[in-house]
C-alpha atoms as a PDB file:
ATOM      1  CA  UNK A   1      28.145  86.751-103.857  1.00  0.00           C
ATOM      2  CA  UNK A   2      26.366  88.284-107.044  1.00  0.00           C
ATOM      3  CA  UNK A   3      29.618  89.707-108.016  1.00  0.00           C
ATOM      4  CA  UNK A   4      31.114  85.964-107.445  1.00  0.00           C
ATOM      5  CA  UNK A   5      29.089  84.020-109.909  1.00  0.00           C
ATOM      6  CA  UNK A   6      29.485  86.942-112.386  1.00  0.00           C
ATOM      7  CA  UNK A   7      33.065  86.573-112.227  1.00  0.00           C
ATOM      8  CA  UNK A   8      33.129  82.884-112.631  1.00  0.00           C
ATOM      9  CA  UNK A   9      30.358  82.967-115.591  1.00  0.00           C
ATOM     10  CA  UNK A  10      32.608  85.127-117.434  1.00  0.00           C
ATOM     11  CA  UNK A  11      35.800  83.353-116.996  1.00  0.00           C
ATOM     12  CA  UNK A  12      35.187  80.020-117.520  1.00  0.00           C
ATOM     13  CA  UNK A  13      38.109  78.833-117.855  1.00  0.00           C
ATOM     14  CA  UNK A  14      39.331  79.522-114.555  1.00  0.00           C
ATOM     15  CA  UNK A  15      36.737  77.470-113.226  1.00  0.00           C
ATOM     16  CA  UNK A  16      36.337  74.539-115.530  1.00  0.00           C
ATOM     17  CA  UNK A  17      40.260  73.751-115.850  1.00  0.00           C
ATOM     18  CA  UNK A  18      41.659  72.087-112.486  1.00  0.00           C
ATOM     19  CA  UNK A  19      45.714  74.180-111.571  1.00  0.00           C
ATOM     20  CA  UNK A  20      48.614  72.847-113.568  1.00  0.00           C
ATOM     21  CA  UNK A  21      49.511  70.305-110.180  1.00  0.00           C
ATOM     22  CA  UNK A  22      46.253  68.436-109.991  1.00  0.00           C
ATOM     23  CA  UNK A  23      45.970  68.574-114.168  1.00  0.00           C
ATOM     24  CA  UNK A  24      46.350  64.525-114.750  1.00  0.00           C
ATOM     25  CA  UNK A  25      49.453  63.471-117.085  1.00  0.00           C
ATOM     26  CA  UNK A  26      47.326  61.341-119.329  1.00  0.00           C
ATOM     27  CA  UNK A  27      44.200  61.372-120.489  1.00  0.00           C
ATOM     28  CA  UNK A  28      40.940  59.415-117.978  1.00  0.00           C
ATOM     29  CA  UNK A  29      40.322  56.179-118.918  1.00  0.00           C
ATOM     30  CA  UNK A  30      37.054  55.187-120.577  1.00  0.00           C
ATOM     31  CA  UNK A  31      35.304  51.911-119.072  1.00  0.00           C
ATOM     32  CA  UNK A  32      33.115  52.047-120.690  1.00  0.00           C
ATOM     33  CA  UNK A  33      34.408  51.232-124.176  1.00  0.00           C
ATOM     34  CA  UNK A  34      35.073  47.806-124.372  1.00  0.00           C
ATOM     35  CA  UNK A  35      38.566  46.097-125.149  1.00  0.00           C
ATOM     36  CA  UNK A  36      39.184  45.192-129.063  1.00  0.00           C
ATOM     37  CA  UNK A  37      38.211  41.641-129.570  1.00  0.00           C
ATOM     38  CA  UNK A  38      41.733  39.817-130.199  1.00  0.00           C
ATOM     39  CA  UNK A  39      40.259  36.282-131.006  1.00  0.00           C
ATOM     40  CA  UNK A  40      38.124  35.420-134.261  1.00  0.00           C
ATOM     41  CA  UNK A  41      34.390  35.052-135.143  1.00  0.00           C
ATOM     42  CA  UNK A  42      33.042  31.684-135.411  1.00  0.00           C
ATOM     43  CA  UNK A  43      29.903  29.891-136.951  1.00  0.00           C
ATOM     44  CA  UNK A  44      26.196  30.913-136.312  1.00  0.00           C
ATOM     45  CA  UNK A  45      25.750  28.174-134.223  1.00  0.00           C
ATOM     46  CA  UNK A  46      28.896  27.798-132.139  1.00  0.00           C
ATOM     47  CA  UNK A  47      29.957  29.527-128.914  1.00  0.00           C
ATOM     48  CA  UNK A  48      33.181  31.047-129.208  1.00  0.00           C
ATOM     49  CA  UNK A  49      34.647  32.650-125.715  1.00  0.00           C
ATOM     50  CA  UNK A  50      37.567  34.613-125.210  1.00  0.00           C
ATOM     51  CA  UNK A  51      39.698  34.949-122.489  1.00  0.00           C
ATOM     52  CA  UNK A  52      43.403  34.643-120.939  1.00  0.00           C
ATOM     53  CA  UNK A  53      45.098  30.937-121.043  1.00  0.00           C
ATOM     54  CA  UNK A  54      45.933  32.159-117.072  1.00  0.00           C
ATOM     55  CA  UNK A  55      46.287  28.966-114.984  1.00  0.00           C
ATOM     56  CA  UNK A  56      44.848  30.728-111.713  1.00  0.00           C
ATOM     57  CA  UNK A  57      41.386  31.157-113.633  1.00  0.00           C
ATOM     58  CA  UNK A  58      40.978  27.744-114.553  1.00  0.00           C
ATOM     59  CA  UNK A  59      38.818  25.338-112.214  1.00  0.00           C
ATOM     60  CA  UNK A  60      41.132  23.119-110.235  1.00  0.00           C
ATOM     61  CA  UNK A  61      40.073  19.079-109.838  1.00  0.00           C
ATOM     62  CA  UNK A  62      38.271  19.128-106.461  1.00  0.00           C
ATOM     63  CA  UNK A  63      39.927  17.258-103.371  1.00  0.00           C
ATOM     64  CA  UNK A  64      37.703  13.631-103.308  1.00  0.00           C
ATOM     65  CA  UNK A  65      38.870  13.330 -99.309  1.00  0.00           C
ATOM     66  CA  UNK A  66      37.997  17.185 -98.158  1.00  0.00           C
ATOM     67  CA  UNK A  67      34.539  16.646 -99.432  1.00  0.00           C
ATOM     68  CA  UNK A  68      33.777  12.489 -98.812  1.00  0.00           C
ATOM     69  CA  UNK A  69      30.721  12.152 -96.493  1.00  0.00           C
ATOM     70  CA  UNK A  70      32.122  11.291 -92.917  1.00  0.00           C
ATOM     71  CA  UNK A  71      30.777   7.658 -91.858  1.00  0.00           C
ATOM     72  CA  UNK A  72      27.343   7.858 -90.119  1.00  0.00           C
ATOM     73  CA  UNK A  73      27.933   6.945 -86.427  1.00  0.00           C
ATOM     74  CA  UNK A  74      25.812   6.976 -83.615  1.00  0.00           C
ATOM     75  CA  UNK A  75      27.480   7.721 -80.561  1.00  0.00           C
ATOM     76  CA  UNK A  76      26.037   8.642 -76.665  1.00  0.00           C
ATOM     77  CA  UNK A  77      27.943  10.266 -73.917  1.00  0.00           C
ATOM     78  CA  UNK A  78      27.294   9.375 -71.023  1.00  0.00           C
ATOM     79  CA  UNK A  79      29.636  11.203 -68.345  1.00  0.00           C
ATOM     80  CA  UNK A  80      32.875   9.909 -68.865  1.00  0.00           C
ATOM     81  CA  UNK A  81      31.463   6.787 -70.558  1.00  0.00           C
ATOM     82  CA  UNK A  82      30.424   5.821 -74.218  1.00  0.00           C
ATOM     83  CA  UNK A  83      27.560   4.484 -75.800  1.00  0.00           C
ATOM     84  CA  UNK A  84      28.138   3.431 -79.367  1.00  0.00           C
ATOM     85  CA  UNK A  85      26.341   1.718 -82.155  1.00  0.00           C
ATOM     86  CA  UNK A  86      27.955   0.802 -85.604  1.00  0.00           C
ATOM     87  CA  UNK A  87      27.610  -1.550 -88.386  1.00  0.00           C
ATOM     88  CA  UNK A  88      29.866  -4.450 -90.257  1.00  0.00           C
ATOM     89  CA  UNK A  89      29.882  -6.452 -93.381  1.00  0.00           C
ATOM     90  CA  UNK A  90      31.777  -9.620 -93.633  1.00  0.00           C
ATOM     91  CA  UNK A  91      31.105 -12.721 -95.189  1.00  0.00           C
ATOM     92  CA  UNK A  92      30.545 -16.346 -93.437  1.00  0.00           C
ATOM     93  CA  UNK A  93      31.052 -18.906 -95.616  1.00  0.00           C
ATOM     94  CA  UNK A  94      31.129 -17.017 -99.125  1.00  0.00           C
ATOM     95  CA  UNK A  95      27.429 -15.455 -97.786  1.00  0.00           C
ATOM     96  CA  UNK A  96      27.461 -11.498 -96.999  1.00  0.00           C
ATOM     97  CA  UNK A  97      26.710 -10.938 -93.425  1.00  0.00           C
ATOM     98  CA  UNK A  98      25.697  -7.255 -91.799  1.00  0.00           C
ATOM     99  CA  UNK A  99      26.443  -7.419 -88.412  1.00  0.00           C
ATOM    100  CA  UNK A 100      25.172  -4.357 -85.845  1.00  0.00           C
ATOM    101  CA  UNK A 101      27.535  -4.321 -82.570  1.00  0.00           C
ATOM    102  CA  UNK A 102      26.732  -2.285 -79.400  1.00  0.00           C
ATOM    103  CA  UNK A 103      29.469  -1.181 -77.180  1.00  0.00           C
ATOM    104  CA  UNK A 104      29.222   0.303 -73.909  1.00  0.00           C
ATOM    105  CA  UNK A 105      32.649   1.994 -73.098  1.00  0.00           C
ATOM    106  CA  UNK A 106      33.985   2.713 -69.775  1.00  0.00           C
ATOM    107  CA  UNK A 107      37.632   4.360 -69.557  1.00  0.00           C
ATOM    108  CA  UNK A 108      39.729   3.345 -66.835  1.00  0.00           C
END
């Protein structure tokens, strides 16, 4: 084992350079460096950002029906029958008039 480490102290080389078929073809990247900056400086007091004009980055106008709040309805099961509550606006004689109906439901 002593004999081992001696061996691999001395010839370094054999044991800090990987075999010709795992040696990589170009050099390891470095992440750590950031990219060159490819868009000019601006004023002290503005905000300049840089980034790709890439259309699947940008936010997309949201979807008014997907996210509209559903109607508020009250609504009781009762077996196979329905109790149901709900309001309506209409207007008698030119006033507004809120009107509050209860239905009882029975399928047949």
């Amino acid at each position: 084992m002593l004999l081992y480490l001696l061996a691999a102290a001395v010839d370094q080389s054999a044991a800090v350079e990987p075999p010709p078929a795992l040696r990589p073809s170009q050099p390891p990247h470095n992440y750590l460096k950031p990219p060159p900056a490819t868009c000019g400086r601006g004023d002290a007091d503005e905000v300049v950002v840089c980034g790709a004009t890439d259309a699947r980055y940008r936010l997309q106008p949201m979807d008014g029906k997907k996210y509209a709040e559903a109607p508020i309805r009250a609504q009781k099961k009762f077996g196979p029958d329905t109790l149901d509550i709900g309001g309506k606006q209409t207007t008698v004689g030119g006033f507004p008039s809120n009107r509050y109906m209860l239905s009882f439901t029975i399928p047949f």
